[in-house]
C-alpha atoms as a PDB file:
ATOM      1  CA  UNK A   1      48.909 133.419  96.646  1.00  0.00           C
ATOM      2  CA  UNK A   2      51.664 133.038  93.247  1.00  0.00           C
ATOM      3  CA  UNK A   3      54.087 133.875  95.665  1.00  0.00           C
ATOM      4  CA  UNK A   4      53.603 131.924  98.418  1.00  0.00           C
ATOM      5  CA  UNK A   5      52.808 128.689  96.349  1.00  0.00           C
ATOM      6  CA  UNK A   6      56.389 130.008  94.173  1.00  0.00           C
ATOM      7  CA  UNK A   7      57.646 129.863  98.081  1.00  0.00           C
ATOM      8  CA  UNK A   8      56.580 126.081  98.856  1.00  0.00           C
ATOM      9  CA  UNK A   9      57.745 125.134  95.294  1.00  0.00           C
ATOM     10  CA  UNK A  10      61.429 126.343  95.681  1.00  0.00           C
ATOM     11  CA  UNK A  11      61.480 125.314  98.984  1.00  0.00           C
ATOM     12  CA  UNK A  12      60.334 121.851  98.068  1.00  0.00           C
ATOM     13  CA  UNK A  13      63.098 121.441  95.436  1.00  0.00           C
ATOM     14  CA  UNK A  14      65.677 122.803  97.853  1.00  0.00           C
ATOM     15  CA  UNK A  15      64.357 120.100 100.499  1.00  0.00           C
ATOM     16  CA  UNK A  16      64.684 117.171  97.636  1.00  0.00           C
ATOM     17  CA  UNK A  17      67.961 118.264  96.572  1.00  0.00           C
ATOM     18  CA  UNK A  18      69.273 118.568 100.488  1.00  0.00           C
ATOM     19  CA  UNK A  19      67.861 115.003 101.468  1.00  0.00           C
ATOM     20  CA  UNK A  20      69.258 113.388  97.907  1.00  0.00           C
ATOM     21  CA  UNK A  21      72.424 114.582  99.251  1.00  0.00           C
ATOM     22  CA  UNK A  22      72.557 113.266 102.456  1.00  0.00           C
ATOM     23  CA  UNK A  23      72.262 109.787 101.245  1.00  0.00           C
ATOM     24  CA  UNK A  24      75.578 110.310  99.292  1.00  0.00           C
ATOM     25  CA  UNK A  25      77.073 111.243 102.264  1.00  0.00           C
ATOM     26  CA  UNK A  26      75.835 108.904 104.632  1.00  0.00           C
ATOM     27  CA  UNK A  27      76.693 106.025 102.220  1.00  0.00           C
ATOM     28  CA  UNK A  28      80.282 107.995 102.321  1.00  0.00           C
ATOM     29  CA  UNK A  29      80.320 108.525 106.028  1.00  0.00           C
ATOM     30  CA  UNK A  30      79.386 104.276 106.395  1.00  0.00           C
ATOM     31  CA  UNK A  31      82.586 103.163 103.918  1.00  0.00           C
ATOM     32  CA  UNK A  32      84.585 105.262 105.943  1.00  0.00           C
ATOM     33  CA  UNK A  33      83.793 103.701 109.232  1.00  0.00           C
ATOM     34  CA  UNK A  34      83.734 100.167 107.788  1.00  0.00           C
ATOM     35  CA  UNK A  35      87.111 100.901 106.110  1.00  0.00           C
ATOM     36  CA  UNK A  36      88.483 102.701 110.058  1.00  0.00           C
ATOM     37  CA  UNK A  37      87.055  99.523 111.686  1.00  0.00           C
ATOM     38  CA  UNK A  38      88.886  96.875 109.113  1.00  0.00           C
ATOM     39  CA  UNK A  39      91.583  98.962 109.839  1.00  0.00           C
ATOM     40  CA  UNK A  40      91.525  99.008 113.732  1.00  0.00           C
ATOM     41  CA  UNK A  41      90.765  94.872 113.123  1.00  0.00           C
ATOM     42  CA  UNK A  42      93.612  94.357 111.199  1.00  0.00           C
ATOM     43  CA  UNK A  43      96.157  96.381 113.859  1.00  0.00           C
ATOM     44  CA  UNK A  44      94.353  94.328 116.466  1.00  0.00           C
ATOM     45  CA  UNK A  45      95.129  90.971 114.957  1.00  0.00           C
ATOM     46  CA  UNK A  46      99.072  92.038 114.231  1.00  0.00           C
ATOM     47  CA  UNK A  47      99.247  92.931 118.147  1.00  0.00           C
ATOM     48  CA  UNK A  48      97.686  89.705 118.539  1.00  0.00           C
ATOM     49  CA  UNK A  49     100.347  87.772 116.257  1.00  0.00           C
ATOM     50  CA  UNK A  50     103.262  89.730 118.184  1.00  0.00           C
ATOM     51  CA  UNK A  51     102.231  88.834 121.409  1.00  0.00           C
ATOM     52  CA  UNK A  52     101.821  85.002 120.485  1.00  0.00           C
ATOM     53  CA  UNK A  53     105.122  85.384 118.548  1.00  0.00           C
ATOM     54  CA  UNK A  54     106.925  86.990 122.048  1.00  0.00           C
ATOM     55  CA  UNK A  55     104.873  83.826 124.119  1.00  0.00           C
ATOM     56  CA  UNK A  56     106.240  81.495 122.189  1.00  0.00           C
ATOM     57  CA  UNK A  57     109.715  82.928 122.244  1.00  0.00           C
ATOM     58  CA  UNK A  58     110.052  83.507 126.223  1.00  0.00           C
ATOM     59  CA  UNK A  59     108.746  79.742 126.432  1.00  0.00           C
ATOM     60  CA  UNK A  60     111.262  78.821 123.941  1.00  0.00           C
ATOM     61  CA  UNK A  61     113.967  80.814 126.359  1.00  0.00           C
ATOM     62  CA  UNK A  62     112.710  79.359 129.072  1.00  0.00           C
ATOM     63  CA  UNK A  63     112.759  75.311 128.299  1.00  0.00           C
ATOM     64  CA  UNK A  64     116.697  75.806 126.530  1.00  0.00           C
ATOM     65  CA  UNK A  65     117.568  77.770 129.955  1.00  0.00           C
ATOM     66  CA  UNK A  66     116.214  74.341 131.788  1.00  0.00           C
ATOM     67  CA  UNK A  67     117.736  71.911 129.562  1.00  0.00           C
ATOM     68  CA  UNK A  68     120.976  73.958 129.648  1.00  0.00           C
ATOM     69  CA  UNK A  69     121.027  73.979 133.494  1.00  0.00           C
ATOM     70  CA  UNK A  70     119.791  69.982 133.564  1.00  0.00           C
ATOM     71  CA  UNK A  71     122.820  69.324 131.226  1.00  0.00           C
ATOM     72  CA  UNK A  72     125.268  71.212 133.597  1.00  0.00           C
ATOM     73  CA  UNK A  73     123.359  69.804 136.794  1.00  0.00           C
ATOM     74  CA  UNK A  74     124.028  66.256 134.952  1.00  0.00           C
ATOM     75  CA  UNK A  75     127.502  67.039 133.862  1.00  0.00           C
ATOM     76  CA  UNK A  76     128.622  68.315 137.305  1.00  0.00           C
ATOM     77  CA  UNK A  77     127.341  65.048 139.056  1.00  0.00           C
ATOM     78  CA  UNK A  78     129.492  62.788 137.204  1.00  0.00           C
ATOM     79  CA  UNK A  79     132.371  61.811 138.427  1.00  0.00           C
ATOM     80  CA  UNK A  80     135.272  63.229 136.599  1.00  0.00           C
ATOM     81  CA  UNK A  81     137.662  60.325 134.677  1.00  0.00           C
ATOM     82  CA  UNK A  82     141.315  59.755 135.575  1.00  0.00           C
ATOM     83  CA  UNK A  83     143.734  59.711 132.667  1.00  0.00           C
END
């Protein structure tokens, strides 16, 4: 009976001292996926900001292309002056 109640006492402790450290690395485990998702946010929102920074550039390209062709469209339907 010593032993067996030695048994359950040992294997108590070694239960406590297993659980205790599963907590540790669960809080470890959840900082490390909050710190992967930040992470994943962050490279998400600079994609964002380089496609809305290429948008705004074609669009840019695109109205000066227009208002270069209008000017030459204008230019070339003048008549030309005689010195």
């Amino acid at each position: 009976m010593k032993k067996i109640m030695a048994l359950v006492i040992v294997g108590s402790f070694a239960l406590a001292m297993v659980s205790c450290d599963g907590g540790k690395k669960a809080a470890e485990a959840a900082a490390k996926l909050k710190a992967d998702s930040t992470r994943v946010a962050d490279s998400l929102a600079q994609v964002q900001a380089e496609m809305e920074a290429i948008a705004t550039a074609k669009a840019k390209a695109v109205a000066d292309s227009i208002a270069k062709a209008d000017s030459v469209a204008q230019a070339a339907a003048k008549p030309a002056k005689k010195k």
